[in-house]
Protein backbone atom coordinates (compact mmCIF):
# COMPACT_ATOMS: atom_id res chain seq x y z
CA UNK A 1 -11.00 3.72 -29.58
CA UNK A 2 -15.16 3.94 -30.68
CA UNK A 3 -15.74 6.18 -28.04
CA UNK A 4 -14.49 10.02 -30.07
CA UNK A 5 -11.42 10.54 -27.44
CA UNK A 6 -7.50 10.09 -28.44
CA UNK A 7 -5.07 10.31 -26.06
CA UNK A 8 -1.80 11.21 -26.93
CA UNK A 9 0.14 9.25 -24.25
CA UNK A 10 -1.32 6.01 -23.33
CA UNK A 11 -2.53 6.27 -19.25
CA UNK A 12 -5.06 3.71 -19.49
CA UNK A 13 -4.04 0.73 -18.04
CA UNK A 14 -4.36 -2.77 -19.40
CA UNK A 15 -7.25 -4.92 -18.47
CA UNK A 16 -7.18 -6.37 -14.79
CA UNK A 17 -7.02 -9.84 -16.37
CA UNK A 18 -4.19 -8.92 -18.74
CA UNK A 19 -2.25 -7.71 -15.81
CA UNK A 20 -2.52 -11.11 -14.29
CA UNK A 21 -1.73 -13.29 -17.08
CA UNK A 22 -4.82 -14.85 -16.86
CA UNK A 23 -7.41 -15.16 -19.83
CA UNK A 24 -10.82 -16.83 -19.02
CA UNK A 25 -12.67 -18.68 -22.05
CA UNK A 26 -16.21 -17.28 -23.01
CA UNK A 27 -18.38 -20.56 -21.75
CA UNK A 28 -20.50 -22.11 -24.31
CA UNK A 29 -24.30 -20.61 -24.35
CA UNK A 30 -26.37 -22.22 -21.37
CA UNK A 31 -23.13 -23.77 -19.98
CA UNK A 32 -21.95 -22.74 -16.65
CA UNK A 33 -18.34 -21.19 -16.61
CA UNK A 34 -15.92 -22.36 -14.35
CA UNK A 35 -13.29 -20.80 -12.09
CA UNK A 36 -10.59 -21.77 -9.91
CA UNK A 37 -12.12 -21.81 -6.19
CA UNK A 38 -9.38 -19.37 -5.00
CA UNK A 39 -10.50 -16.87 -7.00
CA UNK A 40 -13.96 -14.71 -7.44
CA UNK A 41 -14.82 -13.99 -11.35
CA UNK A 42 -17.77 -11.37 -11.92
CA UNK A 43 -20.09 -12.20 -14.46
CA UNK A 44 -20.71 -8.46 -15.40
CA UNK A 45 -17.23 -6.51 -15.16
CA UNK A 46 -16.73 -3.60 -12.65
CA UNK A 47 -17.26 -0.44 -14.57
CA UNK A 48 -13.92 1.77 -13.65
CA UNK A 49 -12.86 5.42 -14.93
CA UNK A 50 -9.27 3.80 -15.44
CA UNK A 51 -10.68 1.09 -18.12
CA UNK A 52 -13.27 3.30 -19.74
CA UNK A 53 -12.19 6.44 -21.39
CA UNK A 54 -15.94 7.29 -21.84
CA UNK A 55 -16.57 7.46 -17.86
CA UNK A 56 -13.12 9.14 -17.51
CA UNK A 57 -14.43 11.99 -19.98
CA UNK A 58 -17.58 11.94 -17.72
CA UNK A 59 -15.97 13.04 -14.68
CA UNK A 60 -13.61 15.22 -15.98
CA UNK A 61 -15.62 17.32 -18.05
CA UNK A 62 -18.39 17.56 -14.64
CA UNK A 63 -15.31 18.28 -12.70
CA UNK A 64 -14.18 20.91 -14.94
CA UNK A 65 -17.87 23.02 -14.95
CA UNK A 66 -17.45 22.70 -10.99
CA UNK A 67 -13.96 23.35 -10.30
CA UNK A 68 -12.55 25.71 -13.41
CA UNK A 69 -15.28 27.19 -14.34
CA UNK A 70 -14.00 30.49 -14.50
CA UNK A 71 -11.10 29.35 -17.24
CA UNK A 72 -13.88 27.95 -19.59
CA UNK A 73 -14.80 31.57 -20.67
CA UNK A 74 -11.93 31.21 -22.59
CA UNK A 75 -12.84 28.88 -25.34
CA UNK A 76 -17.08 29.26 -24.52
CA UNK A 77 -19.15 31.87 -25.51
CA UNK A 78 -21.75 31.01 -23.94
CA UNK A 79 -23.58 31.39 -20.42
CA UNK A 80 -25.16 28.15 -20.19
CA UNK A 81 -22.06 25.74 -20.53
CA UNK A 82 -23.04 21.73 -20.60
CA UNK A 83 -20.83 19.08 -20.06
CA UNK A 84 -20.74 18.16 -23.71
CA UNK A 85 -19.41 21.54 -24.31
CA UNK A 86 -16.54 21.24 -21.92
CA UNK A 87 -15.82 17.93 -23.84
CA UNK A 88 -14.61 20.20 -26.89
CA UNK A 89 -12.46 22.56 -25.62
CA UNK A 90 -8.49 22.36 -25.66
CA UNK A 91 -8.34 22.57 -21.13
CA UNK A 92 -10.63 18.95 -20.91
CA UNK A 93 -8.03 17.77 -23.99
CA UNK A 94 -4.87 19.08 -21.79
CA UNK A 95 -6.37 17.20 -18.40
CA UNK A 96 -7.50 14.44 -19.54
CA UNK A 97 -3.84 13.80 -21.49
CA UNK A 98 -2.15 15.15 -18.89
CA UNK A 99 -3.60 13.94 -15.47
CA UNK A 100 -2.73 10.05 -14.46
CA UNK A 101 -4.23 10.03 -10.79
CA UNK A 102 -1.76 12.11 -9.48
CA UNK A 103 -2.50 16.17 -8.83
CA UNK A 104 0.69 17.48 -8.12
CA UNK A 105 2.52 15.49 -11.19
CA UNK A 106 -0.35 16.83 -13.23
CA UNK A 107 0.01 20.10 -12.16
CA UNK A 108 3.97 20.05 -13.39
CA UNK A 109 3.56 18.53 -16.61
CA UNK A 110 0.41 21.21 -17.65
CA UNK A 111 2.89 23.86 -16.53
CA UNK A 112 5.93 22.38 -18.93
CA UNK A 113 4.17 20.75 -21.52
CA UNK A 114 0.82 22.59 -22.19
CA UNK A 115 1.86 26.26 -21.28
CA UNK A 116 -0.57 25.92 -18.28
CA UNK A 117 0.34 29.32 -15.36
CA UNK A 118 0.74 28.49 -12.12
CA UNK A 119 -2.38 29.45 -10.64
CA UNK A 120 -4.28 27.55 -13.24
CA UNK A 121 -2.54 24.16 -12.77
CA UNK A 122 -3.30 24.26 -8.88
CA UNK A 123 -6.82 23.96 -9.55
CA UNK A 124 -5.83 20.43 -10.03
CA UNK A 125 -4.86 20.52 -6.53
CA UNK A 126 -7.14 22.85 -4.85
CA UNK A 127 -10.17 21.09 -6.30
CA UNK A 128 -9.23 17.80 -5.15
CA UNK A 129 -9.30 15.98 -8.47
CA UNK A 130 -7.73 12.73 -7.00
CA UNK A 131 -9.88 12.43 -4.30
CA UNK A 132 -12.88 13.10 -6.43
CA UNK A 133 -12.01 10.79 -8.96
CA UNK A 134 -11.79 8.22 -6.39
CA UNK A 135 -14.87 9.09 -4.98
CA UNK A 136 -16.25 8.86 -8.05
CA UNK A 137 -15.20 5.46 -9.31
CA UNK A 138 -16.32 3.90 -5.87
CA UNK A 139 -20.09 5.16 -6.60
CA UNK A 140 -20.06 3.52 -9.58
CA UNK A 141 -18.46 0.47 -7.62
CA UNK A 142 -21.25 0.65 -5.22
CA UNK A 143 -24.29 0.25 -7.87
CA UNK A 144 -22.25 -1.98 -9.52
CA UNK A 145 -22.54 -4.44 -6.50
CA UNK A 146 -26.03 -3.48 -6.01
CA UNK A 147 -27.43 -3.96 -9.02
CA UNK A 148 -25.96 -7.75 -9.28
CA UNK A 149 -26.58 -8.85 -5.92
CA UNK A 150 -22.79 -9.57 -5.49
CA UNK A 151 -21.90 -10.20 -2.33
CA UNK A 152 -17.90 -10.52 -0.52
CA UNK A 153 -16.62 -13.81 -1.82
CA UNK A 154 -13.80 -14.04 1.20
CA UNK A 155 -13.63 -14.36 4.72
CA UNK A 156 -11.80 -12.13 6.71
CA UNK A 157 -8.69 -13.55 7.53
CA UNK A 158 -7.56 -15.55 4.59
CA UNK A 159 -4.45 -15.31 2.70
CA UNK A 160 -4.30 -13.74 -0.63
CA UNK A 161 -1.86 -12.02 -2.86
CA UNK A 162 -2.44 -9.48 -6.11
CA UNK A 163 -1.01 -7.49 -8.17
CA UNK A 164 -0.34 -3.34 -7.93
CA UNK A 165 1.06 -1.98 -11.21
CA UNK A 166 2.95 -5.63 -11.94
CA UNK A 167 3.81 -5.76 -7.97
CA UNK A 168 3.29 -8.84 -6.90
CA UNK A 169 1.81 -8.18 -3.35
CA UNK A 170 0.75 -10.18 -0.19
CA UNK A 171 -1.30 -9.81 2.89
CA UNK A 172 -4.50 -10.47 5.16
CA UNK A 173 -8.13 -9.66 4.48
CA UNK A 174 -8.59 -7.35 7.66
CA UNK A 175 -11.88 -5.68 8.96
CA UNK A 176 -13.30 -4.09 6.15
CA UNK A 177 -16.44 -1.82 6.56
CA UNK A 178 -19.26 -1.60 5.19
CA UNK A 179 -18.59 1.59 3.12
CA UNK A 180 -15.74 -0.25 1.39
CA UNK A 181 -17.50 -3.48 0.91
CA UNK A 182 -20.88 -2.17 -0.51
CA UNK A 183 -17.88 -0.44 -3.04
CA UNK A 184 -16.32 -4.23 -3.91
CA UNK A 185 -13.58 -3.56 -1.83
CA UNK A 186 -11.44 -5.34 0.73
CA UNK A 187 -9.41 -4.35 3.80
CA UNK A 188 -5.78 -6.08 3.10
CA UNK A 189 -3.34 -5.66 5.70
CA UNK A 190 0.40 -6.27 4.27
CA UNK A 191 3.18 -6.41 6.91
CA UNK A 192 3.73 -3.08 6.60
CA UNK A 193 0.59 -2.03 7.42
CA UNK A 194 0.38 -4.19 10.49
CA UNK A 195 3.32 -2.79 12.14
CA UNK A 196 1.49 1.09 11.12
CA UNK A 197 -1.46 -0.16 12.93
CA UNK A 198 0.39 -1.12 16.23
CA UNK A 199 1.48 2.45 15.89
CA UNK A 200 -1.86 3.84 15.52
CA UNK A 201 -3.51 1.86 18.39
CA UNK A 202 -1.21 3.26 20.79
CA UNK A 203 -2.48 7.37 19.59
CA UNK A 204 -6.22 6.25 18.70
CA UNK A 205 -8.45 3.97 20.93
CA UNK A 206 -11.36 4.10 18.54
CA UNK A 207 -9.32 2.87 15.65
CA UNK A 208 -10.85 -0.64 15.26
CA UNK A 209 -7.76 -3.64 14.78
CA UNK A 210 -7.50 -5.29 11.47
CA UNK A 211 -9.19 -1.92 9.87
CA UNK A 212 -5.88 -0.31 8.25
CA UNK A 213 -4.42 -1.96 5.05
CA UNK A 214 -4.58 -1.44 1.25
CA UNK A 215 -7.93 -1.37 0.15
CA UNK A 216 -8.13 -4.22 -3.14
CA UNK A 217 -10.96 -5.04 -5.49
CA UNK A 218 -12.54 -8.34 -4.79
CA UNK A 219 -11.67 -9.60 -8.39
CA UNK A 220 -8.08 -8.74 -8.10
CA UNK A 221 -7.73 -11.16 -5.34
CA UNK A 222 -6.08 -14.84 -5.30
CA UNK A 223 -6.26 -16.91 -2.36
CA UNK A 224 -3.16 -18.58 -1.20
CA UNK A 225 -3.85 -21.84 0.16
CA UNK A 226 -0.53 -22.51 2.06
């Protein structure tokens, strides 16, 4: 892969354009590229932990000295432990094969496959590795946007469809705020998640209608123009 990582089970995903069968040409030098209008194209692609096994060792390895500290005595002789240390040792090799944004499943498969006890695989859990991951990605979402000016390419209320693991899905561009949009993000309400939110209105008056949906990338998007 270039980047001194081999996983033995492939969990990176293919590219966001592969997954929608759509390839865009490079445009010739000092000629402007051209899209479809129901679709937004970045010129510089979204850095994401799921498409760059570099930023994926990144996180894991800070997440590790944070989190599991106490388990890198193991391998480490050493007091002061850097991150490029934790990239070496045999637990960042057993995570990073193992874990495929899901704790719990994680947690299982380091306990069957890798020898992993139990106590040791909950870390997964207890340290929130999921939510941190997510966290993560939508920082580097955030100066993403910032740093090229981008700026939501949809109004709220259009039609659009995209794709979720090869699920074709459909909804709405709700109320999205600002701490999803300054991440790239949009506020998609499916059916589904329009009849949840007449639900939640009736428990929470400060929930604010057209808020609760799936929350989609801006370049995964497709307007349908019925």
């Amino acid at each position: 892969m270039g980047n001194g990582y081999e996983l033995e089970y492939n969990h990176i995903p293919a590219d966001v354009a592969y997954e929608h069968g759509i390839e865009y040409p490079y445009p010739d030098e000092g000629q402007p590229q051209e899209y479809p209008l129901d679709r937004w194209v970045p010129d510089v692609p979204r850095p994401s932990m799921e498409e760059d096994l570099g930023l994926m060792a990144d996180f894991l390895a800070n997440w590790i000295l944070r989190e599991m500290d106490i388990y890198l005595s193991d391998e480490i002789n050493k007091d002061d432990i850097t991150v490029e240390d934790v990239k070496q040792t045999q637990l960042f090799a057993d995570i990073l094969n193992e874990w495929d944004w899901d704790d719990a499943k994680a947690a299982e498969e380091l306990i069957r496959h890798r020898n992993w006890d139990f106590h040791k695989a909950k870390c997964l859990i207890d340290g929130n590795l999921l939510a941190e991951a997510d966290e993560y990605d939508r920082e580097l979402s955030r100066k993403w946007v910032a740093e090229n000016g981008y700026q939501p390419p949809f109004e709220q209320g259009l039609h659009v469809r995209w794709k979720n693991y090869g699920v074709q899905r459909e909804g709405v561009i709700g109320v999205t705020t600002d701490r999803f949009l300054s991440a790239g993000l949009y506020t998609v309400q499916t059916p589904d998640c329009m009849e949840l939110e007449e639900s939640i209105l009736k428990h929470r008056s400060e929930h604010i209608p057209g808020s609760w949906g799936e929350k989609v990338r801006w370049e995964d998007l497709e307007v349908i123009n019925d």
